[in-house]
C-alpha atoms as a PDB file:
ATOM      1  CA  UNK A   1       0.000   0.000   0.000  1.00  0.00           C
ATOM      2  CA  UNK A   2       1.446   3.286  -0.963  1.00  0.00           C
ATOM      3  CA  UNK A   3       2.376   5.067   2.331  1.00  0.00           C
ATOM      4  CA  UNK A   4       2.596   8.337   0.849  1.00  0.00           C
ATOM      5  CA  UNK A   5      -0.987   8.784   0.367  1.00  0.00           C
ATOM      6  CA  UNK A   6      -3.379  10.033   2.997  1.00  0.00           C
ATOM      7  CA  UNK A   7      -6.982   9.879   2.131  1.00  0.00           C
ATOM      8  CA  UNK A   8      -8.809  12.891   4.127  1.00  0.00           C
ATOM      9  CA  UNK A   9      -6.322  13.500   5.971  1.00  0.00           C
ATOM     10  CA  UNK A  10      -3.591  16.988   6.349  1.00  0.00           C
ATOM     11  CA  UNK A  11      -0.241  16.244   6.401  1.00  0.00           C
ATOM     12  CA  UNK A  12       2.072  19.344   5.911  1.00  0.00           C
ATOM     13  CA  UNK A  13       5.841  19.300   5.218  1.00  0.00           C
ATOM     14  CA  UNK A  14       8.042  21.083   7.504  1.00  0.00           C
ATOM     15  CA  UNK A  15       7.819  22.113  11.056  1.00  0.00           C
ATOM     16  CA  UNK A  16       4.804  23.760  11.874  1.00  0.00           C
ATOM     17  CA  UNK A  17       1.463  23.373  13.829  1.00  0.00           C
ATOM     18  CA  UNK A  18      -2.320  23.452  13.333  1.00  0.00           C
ATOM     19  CA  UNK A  19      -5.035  23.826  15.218  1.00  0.00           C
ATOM     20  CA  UNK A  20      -9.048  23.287  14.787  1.00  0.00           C
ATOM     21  CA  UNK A  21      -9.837  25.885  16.297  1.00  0.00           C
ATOM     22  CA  UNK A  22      -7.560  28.444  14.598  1.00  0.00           C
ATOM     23  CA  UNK A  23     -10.220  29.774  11.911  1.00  0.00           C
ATOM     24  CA  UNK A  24     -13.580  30.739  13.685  1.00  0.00           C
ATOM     25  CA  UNK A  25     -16.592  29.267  11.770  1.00  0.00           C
ATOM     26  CA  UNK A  26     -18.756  31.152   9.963  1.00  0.00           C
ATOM     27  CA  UNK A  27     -22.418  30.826   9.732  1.00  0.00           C
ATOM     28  CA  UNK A  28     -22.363  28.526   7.108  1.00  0.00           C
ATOM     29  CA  UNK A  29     -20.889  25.676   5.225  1.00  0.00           C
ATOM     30  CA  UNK A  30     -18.487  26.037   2.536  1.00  0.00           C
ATOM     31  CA  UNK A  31     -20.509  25.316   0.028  1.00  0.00           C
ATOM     32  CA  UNK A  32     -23.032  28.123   1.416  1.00  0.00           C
ATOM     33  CA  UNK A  33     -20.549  30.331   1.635  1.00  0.00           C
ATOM     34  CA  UNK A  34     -19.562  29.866  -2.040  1.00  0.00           C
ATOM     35  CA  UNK A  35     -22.789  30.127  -3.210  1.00  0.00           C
ATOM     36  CA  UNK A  36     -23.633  33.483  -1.128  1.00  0.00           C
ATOM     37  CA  UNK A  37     -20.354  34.932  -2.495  1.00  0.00           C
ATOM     38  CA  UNK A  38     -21.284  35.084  -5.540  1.00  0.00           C
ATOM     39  CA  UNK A  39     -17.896  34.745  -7.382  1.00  0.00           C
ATOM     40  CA  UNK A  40     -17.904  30.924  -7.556  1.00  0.00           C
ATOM     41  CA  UNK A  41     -20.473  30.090  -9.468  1.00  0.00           C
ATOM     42  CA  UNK A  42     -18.247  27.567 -11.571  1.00  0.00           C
ATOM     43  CA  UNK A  43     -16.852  25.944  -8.820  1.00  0.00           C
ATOM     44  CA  UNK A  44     -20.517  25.376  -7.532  1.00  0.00           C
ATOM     45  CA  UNK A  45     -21.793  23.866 -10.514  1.00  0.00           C
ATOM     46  CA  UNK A  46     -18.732  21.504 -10.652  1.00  0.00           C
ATOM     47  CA  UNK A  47     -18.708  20.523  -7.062  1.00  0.00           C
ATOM     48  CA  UNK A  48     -22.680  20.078  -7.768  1.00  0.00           C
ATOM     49  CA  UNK A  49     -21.786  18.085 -11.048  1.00  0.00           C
ATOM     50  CA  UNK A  50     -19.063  16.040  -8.946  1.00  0.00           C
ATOM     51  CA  UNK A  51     -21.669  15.521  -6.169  1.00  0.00           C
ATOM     52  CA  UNK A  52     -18.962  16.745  -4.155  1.00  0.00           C
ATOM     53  CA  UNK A  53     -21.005  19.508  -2.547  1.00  0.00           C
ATOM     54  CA  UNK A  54     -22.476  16.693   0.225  1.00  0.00           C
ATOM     55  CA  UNK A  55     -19.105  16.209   1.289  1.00  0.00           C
ATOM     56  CA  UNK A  56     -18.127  19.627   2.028  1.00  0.00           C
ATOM     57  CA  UNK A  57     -21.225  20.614   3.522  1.00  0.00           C
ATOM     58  CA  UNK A  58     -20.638  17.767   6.234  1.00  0.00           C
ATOM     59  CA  UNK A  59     -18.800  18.105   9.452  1.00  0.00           C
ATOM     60  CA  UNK A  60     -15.153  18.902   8.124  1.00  0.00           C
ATOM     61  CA  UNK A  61     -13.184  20.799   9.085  1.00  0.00           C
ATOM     62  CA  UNK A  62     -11.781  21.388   4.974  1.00  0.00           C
ATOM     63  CA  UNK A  63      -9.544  24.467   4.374  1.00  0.00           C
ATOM     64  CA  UNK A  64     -10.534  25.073   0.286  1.00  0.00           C
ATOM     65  CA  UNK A  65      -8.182  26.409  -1.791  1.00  0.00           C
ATOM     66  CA  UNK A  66     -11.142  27.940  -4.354  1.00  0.00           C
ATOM     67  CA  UNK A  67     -10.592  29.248  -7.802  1.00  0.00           C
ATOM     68  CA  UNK A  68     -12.841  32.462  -8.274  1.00  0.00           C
ATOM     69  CA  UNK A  69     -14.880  32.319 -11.961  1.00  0.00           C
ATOM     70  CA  UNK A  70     -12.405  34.324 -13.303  1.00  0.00           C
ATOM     71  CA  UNK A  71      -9.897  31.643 -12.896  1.00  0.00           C
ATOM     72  CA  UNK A  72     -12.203  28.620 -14.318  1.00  0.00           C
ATOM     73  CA  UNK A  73     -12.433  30.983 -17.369  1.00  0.00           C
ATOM     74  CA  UNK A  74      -7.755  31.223 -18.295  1.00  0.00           C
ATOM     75  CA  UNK A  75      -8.576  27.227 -18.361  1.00  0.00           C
ATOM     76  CA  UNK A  76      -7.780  26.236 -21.856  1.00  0.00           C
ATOM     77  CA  UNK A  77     -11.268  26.246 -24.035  1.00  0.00           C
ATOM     78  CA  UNK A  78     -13.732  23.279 -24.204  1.00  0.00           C
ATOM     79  CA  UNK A  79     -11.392  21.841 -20.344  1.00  0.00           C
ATOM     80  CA  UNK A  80     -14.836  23.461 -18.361  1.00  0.00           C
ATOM     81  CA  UNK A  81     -17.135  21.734 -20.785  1.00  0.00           C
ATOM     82  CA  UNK A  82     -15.271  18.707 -20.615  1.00  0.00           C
ATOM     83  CA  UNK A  83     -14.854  18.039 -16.843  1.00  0.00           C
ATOM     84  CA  UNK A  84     -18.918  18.824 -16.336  1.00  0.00           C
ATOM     85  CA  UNK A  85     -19.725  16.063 -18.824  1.00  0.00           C
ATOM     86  CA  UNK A  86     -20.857  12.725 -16.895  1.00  0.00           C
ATOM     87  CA  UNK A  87     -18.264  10.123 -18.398  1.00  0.00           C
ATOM     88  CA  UNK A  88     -15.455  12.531 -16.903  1.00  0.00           C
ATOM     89  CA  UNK A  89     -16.740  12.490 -13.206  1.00  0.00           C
ATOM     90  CA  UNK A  90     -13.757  10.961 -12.102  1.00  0.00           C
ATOM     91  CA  UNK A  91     -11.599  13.314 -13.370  1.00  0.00           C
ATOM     92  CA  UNK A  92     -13.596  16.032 -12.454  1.00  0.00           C
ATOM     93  CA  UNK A  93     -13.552  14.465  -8.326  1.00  0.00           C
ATOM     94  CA  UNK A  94      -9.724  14.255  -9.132  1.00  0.00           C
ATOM     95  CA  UNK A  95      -9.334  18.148  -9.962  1.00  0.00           C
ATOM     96  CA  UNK A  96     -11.136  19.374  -7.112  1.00  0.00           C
ATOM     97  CA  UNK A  97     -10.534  17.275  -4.443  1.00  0.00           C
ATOM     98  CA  UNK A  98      -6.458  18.496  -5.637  1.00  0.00           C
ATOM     99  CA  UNK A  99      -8.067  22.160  -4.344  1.00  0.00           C
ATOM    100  CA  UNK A 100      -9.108  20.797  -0.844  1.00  0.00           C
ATOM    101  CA  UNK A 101      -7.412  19.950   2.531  1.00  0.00           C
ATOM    102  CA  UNK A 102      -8.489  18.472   5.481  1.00  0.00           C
ATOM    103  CA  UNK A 103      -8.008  20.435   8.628  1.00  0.00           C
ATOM    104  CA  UNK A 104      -8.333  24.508   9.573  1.00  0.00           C
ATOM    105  CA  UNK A 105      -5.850  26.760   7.650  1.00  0.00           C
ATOM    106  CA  UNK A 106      -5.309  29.979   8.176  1.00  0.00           C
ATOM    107  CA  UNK A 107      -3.653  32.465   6.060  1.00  0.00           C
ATOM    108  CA  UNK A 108      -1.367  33.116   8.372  1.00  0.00           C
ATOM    109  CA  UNK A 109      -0.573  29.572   9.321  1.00  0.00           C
ATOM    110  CA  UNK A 110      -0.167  28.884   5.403  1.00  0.00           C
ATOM    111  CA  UNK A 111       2.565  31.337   5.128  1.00  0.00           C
ATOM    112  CA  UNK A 112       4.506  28.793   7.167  1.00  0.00           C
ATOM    113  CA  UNK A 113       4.039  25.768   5.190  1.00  0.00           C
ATOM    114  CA  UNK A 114       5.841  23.970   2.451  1.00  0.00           C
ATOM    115  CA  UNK A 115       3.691  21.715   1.119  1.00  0.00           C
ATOM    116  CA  UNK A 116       0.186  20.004   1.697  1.00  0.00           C
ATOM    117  CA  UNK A 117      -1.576  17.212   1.173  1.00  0.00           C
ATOM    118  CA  UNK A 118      -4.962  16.895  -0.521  1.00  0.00           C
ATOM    119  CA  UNK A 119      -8.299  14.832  -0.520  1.00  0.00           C
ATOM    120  CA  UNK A 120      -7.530  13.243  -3.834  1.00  0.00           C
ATOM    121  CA  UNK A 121      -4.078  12.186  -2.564  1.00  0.00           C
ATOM    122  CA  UNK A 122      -2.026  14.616  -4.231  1.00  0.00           C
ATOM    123  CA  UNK A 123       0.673  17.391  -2.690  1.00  0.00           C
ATOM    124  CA  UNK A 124       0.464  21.071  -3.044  1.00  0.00           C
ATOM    125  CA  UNK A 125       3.601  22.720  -2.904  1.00  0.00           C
ATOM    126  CA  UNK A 126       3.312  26.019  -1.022  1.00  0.00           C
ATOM    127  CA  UNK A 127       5.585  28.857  -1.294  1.00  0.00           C
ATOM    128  CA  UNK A 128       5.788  32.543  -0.594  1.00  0.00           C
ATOM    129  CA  UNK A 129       7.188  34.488  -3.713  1.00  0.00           C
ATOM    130  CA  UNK A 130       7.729  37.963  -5.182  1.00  0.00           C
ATOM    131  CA  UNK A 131       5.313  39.022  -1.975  1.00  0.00           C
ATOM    132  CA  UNK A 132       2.886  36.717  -2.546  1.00  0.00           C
ATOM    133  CA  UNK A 133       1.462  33.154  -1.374  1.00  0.00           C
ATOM    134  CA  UNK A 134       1.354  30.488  -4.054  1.00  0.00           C
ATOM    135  CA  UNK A 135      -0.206  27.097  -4.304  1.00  0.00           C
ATOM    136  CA  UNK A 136       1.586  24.913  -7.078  1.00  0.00           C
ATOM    137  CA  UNK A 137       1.610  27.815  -9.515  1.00  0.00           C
ATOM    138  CA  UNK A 138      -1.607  29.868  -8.397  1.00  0.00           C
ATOM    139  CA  UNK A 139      -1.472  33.130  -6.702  1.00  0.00           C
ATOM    140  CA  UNK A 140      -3.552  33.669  -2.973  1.00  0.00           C
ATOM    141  CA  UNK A 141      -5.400  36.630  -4.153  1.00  0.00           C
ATOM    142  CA  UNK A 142      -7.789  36.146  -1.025  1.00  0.00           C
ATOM    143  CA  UNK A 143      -7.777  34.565   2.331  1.00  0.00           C
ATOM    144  CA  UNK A 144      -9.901  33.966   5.553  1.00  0.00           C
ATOM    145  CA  UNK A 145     -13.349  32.998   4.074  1.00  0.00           C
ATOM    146  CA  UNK A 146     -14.424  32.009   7.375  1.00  0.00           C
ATOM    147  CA  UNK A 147     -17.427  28.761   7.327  1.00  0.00           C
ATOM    148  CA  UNK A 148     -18.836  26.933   9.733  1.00  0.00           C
ATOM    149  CA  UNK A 149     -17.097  23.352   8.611  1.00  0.00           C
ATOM    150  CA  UNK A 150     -13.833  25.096   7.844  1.00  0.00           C
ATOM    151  CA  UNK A 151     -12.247  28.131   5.461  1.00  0.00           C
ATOM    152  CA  UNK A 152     -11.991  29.285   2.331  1.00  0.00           C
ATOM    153  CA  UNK A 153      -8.934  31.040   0.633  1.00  0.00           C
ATOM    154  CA  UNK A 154      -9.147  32.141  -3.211  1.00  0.00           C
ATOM    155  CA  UNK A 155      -6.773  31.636  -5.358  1.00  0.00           C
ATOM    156  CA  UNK A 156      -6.361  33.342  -9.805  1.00  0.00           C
ATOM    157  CA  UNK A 157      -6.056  29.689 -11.334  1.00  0.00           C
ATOM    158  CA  UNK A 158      -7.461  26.700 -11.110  1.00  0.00           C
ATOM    159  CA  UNK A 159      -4.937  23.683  -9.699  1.00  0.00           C
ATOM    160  CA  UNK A 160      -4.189  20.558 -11.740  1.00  0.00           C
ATOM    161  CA  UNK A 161      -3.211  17.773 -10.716  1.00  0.00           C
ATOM    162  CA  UNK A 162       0.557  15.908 -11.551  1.00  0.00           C
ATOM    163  CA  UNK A 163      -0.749  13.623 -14.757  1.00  0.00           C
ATOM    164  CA  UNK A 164      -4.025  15.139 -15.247  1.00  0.00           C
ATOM    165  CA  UNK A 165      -4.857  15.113 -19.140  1.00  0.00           C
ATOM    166  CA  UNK A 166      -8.711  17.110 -20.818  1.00  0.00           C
ATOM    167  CA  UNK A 167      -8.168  14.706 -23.345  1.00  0.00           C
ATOM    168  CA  UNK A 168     -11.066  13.198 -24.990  1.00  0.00           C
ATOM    169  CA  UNK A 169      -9.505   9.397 -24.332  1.00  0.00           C
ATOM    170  CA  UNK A 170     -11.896   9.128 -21.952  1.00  0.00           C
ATOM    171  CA  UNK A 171     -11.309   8.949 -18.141  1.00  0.00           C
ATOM    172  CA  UNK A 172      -8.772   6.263 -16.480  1.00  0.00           C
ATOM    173  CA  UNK A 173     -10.386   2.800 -14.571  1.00  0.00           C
ATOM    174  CA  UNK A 174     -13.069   3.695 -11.970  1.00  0.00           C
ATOM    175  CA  UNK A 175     -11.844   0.260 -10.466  1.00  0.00           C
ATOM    176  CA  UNK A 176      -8.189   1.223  -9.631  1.00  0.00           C
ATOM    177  CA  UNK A 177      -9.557   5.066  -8.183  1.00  0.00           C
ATOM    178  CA  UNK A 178     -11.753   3.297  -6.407  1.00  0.00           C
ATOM    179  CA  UNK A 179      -9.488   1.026  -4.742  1.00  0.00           C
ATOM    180  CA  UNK A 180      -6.932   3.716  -4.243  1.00  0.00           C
ATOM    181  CA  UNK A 181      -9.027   5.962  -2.345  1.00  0.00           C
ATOM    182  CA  UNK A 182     -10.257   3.329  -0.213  1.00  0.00           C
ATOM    183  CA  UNK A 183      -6.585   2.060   0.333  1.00  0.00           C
ATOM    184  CA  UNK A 184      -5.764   4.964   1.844  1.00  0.00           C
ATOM    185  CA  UNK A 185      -8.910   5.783   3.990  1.00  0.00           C
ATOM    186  CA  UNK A 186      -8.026   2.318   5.309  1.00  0.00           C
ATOM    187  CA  UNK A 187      -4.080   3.511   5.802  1.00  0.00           C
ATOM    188  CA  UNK A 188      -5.237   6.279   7.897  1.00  0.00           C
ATOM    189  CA  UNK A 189      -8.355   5.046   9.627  1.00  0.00           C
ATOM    190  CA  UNK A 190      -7.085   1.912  11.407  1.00  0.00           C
ATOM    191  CA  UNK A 191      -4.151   4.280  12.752  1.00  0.00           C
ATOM    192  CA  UNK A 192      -6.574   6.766  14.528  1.00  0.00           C
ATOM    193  CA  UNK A 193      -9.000   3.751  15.648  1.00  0.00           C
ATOM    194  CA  UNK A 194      -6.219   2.441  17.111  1.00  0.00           C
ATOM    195  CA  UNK A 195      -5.437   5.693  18.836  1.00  0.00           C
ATOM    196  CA  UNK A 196      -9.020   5.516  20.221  1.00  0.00           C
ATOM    197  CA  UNK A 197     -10.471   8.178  17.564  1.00  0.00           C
ATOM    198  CA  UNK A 198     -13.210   6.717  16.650  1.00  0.00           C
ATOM    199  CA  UNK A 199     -15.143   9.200  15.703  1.00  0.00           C
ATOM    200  CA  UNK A 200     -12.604  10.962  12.985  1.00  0.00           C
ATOM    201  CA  UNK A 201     -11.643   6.324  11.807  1.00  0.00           C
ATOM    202  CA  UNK A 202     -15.963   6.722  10.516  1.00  0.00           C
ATOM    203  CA  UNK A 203     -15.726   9.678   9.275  1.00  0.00           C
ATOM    204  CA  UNK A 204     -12.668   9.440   6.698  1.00  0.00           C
ATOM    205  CA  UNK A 205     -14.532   5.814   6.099  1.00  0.00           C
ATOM    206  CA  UNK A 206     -17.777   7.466   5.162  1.00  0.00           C
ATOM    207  CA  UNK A 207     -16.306   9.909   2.822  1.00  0.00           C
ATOM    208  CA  UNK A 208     -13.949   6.821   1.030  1.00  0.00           C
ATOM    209  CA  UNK A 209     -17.760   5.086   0.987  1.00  0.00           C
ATOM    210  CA  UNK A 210     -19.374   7.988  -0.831  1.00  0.00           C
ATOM    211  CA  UNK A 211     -16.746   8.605  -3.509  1.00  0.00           C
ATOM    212  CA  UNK A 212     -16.893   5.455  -4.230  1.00  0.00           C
ATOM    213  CA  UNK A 213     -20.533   5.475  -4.463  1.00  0.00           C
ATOM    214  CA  UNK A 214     -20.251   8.777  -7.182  1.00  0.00           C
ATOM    215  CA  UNK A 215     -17.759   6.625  -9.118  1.00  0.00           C
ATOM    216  CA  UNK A 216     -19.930   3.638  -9.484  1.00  0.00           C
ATOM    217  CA  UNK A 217     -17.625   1.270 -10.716  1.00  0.00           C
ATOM    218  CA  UNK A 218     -18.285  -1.468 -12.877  1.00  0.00           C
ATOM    219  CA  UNK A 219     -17.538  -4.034 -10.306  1.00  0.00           C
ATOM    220  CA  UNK A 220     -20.406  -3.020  -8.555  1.00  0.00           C
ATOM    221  CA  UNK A 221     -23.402  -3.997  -9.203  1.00  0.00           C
ATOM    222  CA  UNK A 222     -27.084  -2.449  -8.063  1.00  0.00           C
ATOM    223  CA  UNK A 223     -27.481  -4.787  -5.330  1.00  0.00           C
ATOM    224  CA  UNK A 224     -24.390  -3.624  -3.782  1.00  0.00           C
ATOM    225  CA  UNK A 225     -24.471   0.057  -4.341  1.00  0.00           C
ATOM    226  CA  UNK A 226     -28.074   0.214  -2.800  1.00  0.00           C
ATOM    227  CA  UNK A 227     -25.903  -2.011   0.675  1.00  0.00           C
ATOM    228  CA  UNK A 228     -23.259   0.863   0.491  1.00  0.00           C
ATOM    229  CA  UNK A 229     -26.004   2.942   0.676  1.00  0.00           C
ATOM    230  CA  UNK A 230     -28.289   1.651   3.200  1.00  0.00           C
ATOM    231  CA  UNK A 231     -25.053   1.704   5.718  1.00  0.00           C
ATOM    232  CA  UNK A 232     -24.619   5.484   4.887  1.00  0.00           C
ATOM    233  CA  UNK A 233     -28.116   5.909   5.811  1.00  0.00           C
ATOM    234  CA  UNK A 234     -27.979   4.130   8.602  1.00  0.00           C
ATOM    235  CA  UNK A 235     -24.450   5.770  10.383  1.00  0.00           C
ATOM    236  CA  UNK A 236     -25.913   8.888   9.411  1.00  0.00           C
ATOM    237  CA  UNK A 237     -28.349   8.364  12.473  1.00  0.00           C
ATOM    238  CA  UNK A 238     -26.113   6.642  14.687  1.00  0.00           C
ATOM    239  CA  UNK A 239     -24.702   8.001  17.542  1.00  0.00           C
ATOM    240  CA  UNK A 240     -22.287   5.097  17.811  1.00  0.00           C
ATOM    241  CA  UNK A 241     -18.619   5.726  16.475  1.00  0.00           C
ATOM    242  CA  UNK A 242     -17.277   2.838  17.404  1.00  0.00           C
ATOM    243  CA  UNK A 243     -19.914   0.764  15.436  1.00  0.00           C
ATOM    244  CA  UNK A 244     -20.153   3.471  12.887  1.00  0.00           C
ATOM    245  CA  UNK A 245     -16.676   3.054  11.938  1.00  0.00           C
ATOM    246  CA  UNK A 246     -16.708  -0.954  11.962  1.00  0.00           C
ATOM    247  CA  UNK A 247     -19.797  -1.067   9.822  1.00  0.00           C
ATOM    248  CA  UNK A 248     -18.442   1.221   7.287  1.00  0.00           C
ATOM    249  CA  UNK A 249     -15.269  -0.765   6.990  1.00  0.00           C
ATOM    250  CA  UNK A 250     -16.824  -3.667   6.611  1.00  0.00           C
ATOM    251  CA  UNK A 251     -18.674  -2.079   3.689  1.00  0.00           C
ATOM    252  CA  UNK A 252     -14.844  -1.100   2.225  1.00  0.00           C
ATOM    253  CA  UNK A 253     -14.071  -4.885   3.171  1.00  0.00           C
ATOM    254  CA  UNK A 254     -17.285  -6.221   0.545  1.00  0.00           C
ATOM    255  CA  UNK A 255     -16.440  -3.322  -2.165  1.00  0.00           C
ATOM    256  CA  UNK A 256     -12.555  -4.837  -2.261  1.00  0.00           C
ATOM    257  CA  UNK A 257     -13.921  -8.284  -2.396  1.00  0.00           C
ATOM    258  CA  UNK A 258     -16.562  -6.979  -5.626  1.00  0.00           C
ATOM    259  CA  UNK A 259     -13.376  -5.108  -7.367  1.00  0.00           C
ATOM    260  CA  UNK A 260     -10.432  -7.996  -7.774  1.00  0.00           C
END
């Protein structure tokens, strides 16, 4: 199992620290916030389009480094058009889970950093340059959108992944994504059940569950998504971590044995 990839979770280069509670929460979500803002109406539709917008609307905390419209629009033409249609899902889950982090970020905690790492596995490099904060090769034009499940900064260009091709090839195998993300949910959620967090082992396990479930890959068939779904359902009313976090990986456990 690759050890450099941590579903869900933030792990930052260099010496530094973080704290929950360093950004105070807004009065709503991120995806809220986006909307209300008005300059993100791009991102909305995609996160919409990548049924991503459940995920950051739940608990968190996510820091979000957002492209503003104006970014989504330097994007070479027809890239927009070709993320938002349906076959390219996985790609477009794979471009903007490369913009978000788990974990509270503040500006001025991210002036600090080196490098992050991302829900879709990937690293952001971090630098401060020419009196400016970059992220890979996009300028911080904004920071500090404060939300209740996190923050928002804004950055002039939309982040793409290492690899990442708008080809019209088609998208790579749902199967190996799928198994990837789950990998590492797995990675990092028997290390904090193990460390008696319970509560954050379910959560990273839910998440893995529900990309999955957006990917839908052809391993799985209807009887099985509707399983995966009836467990969501179900620790979505629980109160249990413990057995939240064992049902869901047994759900992992049956989508591993449907994909070899």
């Amino acid at each position: 199992m690759r050890k450099n990839l941590k579903y869900t979770l933030l792990f930052l280069t260099g010496v530094f620290t973080i704290s929950n509670s360093v950004v105070e929460a807004g009065e709503k979500d991120v995806v809220d916030t986006a909307v209300s803002n008005g300059n993100f109406k791009i991102l909305v539709q995609a996160l919409k389009a990548a049924k991503l917008d459940g995920v950051l609307k739940s608990k968190g905390p996510f820091t979000v480094f957002a492209p503003n419209d104006e970014a989504f629009k330097r994007l070479p033409k027809g890239t927009i058009e070709f993320l938002l249609r349906p076959e390219n899902k996985s790609k477009l889950v794979s471009v903007l889970s490369y913009h978000v982090v788990s974990g509270n970020v503040d500006g001025a905690s991210a002036f600090s950093l080196k490098g992050a790492k991302t829900l879709n596995g990937g690293e952001l490099k971090v630098a401060f340059k020419n009196a400016a904060l970059y992220v890979d090769k996009s300028r911080v034009i904004a920071t500090d959108i404060k939300t209740s499940n996190g923050v928002i900064h804004v950055i002039d260009s939309v982040l793409i992944p290492e690899g990442f091709s708008a080809s019209k090839k088609g998208v790579s195998g749902k199967e190996a994504v799928s198994k990837a993300i789950l990998e590492e949910a797995v990675d990092v959620g028997v290390d904090l059940f193990n460390a008696g967090n319970e509560k954050a082992c379910a959560a990273i396990y839910k998440i893995a569950v529900m990309s999955v479930l957006e990917l839908k890959p052809k391993g799985l068939d209807e009887t099985t998504l509707k399983k995966l779904r009836n467990t969501l359902d179900a620790v979505d009313v629980s109160k249990n971590d413990r057995e939240n976090a064992w049902s869901l990986r047994r759900a992992i456990d049956s989508i591993f044995i449907k994909l070899k």
